[in-house]
PDB file of N, CA and C in Angstrom:
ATOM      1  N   UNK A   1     -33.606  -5.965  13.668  1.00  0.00           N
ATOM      2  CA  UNK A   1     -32.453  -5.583  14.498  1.00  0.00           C
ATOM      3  C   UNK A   1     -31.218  -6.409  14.131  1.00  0.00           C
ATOM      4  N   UNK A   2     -31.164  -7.552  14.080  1.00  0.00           N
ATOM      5  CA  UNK A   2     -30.321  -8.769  13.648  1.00  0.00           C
ATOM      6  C   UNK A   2     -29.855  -8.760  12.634  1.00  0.00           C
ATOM      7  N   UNK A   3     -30.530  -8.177  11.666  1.00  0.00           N
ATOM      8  CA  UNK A   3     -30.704  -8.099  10.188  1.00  0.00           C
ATOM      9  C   UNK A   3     -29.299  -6.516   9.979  1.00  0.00           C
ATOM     10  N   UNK A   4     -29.682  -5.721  10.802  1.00  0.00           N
ATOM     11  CA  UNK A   4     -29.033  -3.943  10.823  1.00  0.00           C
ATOM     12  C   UNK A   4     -27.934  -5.022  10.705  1.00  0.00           C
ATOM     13  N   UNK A   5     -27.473  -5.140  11.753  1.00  0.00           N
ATOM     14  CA  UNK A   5     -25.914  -5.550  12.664  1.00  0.00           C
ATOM     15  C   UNK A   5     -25.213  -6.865  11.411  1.00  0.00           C
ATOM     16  N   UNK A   6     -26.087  -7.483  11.276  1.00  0.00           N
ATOM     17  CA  UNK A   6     -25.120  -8.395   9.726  1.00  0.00           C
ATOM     18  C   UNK A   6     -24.695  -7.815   8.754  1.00  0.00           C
ATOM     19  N   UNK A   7     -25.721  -6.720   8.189  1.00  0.00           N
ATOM     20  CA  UNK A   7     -25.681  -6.288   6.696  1.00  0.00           C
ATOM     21  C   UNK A   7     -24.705  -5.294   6.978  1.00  0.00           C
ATOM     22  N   UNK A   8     -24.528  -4.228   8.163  1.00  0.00           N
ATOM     23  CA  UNK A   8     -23.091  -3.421   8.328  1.00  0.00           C
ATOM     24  C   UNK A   8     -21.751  -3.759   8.673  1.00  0.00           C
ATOM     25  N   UNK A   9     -21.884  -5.954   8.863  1.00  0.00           N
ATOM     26  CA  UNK A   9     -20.835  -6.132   9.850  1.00  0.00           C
ATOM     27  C   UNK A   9     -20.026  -6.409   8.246  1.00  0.00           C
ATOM     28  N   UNK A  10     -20.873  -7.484   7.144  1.00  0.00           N
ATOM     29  CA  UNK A  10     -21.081  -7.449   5.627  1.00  0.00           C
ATOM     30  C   UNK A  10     -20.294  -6.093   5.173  1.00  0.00           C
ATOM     31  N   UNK A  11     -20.849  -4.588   5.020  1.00  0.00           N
ATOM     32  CA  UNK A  11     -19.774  -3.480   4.636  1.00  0.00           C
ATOM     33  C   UNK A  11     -18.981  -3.813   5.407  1.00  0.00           C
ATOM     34  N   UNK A  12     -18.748  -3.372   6.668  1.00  0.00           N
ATOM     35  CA  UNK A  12     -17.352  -3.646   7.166  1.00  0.00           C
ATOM     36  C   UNK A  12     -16.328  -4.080   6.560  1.00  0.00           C
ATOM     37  N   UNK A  13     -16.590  -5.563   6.545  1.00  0.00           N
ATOM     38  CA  UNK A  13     -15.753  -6.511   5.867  1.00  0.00           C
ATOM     39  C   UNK A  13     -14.864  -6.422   4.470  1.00  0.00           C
ATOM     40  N   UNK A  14     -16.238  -5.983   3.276  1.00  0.00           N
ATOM     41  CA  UNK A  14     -16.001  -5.464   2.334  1.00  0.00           C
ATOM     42  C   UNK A  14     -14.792  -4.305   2.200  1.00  0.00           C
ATOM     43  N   UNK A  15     -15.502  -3.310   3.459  1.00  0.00           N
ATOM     44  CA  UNK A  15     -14.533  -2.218   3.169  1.00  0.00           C
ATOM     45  C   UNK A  15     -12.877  -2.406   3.532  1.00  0.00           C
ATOM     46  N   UNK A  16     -12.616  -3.359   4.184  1.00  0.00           N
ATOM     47  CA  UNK A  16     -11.888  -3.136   5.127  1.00  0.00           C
ATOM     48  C   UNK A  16     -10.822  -4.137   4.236  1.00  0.00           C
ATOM     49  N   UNK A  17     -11.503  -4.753   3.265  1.00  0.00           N
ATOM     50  CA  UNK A  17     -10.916  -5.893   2.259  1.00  0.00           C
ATOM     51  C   UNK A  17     -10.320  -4.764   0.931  1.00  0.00           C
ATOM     52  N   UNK A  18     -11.143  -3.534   0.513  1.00  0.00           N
ATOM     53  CA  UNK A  18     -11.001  -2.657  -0.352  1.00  0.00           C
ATOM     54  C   UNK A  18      -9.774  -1.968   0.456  1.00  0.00           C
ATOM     55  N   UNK A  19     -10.134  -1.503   1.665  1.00  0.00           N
ATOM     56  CA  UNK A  19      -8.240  -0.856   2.264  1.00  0.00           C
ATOM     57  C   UNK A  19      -7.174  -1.541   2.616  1.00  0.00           C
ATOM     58  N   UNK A  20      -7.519  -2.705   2.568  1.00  0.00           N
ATOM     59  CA  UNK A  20      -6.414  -3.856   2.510  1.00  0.00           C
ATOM     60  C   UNK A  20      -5.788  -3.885   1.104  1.00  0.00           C
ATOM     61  N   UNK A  21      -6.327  -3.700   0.245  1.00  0.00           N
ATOM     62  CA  UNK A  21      -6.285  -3.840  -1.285  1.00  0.00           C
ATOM     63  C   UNK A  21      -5.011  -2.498  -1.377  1.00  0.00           C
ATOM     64  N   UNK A  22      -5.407  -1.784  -1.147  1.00  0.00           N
ATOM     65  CA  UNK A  22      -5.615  -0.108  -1.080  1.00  0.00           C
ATOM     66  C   UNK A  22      -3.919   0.004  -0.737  1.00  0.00           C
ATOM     67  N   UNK A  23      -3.693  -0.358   0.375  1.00  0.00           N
ATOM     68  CA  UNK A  23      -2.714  -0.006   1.269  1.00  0.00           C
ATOM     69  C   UNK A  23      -1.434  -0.883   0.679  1.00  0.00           C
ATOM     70  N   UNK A  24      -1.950  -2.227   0.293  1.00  0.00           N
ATOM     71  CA  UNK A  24      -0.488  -3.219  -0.649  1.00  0.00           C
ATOM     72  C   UNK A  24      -0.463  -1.976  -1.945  1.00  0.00           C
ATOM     73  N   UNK A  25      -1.392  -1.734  -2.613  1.00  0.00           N
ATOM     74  CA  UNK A  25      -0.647  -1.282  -4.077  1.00  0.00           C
ATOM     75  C   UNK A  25      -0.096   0.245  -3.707  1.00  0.00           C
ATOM     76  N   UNK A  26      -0.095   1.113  -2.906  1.00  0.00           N
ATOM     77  CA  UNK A  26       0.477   2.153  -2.116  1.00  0.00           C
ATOM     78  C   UNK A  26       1.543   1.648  -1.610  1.00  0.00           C
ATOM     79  N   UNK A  27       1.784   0.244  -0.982  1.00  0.00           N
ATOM     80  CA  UNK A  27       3.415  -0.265  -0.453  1.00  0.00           C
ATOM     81  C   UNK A  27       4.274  -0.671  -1.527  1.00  0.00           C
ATOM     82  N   UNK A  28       3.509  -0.830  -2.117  1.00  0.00           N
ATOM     83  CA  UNK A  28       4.391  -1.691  -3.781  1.00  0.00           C
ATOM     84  C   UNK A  28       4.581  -0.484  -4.468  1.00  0.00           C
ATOM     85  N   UNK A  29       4.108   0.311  -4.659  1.00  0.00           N
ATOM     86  CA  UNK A  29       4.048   1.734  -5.384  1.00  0.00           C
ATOM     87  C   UNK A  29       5.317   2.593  -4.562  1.00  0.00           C
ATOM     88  N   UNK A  30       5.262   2.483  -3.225  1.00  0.00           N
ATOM     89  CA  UNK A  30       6.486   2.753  -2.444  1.00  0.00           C
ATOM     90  C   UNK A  30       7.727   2.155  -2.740  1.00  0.00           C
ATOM     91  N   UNK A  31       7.678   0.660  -2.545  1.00  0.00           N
ATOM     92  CA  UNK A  31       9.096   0.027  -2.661  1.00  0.00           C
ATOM     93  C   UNK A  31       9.841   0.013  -3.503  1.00  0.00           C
ATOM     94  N   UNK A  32       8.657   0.379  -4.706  1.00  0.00           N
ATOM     95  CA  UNK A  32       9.418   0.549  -6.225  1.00  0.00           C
ATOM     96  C   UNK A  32      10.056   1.571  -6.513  1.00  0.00           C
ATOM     97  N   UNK A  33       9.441   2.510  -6.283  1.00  0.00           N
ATOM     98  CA  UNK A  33       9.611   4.193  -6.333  1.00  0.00           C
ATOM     99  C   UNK A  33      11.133   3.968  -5.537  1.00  0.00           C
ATOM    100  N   UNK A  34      10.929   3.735  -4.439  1.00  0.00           N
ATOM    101  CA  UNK A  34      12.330   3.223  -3.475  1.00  0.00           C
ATOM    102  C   UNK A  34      14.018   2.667  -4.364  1.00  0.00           C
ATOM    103  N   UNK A  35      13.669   1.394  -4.668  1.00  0.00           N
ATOM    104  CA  UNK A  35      14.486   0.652  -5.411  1.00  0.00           C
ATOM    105  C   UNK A  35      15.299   1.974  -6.453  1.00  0.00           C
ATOM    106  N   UNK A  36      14.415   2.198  -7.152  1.00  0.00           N
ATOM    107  CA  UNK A  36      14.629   3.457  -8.460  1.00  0.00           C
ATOM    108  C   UNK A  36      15.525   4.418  -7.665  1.00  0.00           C
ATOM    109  N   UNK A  37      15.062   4.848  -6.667  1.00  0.00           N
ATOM    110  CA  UNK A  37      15.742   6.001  -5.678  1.00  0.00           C
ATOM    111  C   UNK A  37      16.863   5.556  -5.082  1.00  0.00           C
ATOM    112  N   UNK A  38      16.855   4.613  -4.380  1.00  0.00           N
ATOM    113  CA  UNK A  38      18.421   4.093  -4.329  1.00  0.00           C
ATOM    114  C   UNK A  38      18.919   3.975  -4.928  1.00  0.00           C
ATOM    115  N   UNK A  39      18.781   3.174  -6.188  1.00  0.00           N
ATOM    116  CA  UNK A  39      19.617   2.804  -7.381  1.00  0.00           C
ATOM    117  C   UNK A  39      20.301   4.315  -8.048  1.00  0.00           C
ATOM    118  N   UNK A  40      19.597   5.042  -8.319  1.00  0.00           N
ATOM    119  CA  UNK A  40      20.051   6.229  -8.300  1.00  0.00           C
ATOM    120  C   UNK A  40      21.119   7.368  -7.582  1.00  0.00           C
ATOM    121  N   UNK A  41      20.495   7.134  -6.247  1.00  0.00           N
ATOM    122  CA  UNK A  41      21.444   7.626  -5.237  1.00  0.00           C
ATOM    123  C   UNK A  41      23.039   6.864  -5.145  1.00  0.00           C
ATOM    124  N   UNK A  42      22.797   5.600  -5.464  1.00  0.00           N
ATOM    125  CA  UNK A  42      24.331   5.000  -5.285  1.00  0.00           C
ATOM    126  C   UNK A  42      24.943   5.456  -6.453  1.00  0.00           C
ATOM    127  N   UNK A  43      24.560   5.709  -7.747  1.00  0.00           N
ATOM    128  CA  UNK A  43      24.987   6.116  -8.832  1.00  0.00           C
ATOM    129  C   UNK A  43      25.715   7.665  -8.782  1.00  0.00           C
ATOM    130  N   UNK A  44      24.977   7.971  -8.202  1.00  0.00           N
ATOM    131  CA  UNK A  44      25.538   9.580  -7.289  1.00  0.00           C
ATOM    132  C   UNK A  44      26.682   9.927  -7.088  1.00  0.00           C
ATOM    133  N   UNK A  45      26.543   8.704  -5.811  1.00  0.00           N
ATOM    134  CA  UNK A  45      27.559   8.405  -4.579  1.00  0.00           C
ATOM    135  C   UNK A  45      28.765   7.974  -5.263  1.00  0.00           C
ATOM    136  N   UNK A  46      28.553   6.658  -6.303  1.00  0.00           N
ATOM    137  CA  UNK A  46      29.835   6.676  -6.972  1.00  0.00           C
ATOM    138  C   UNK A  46      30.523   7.740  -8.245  1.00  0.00           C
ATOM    139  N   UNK A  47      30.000   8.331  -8.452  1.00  0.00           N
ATOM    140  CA  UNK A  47      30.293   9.738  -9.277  1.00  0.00           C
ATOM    141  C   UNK A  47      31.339  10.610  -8.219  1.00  0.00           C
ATOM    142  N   UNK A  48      30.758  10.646  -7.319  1.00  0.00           N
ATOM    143  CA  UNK A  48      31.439  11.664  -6.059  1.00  0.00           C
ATOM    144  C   UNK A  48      32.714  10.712  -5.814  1.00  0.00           C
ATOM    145  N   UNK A  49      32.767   9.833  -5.245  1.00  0.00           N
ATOM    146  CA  UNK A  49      34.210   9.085  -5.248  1.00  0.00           C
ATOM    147  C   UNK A  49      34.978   8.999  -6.217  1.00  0.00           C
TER     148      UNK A  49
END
């Protein structure tokens, strides 16, 4: 019984370390994508003025 409840608390952990992982290179993958997109958009913006 003791044994169930460690070895799933064990995945848990694991997993939850893999969507931690998961979720920074998806924010960094965002901010960058971002940067590029602004940088762009102001390039725009000063064309139009």
């Amino acid at each position: 019984m003791g044994i169930n409840i460690e070895s799933s608390t064990k995945v848990s952990i694991i997993y939850f370390k893999g969507l931690n992982e998961l979720c920074d290179k998806i924010a960094k993958k965002i901010i960058k994508n971002n940067k590029a997109f602004m940088r762009r958009l102001n390039k725009d913006l000063k064309k139009l003025k």
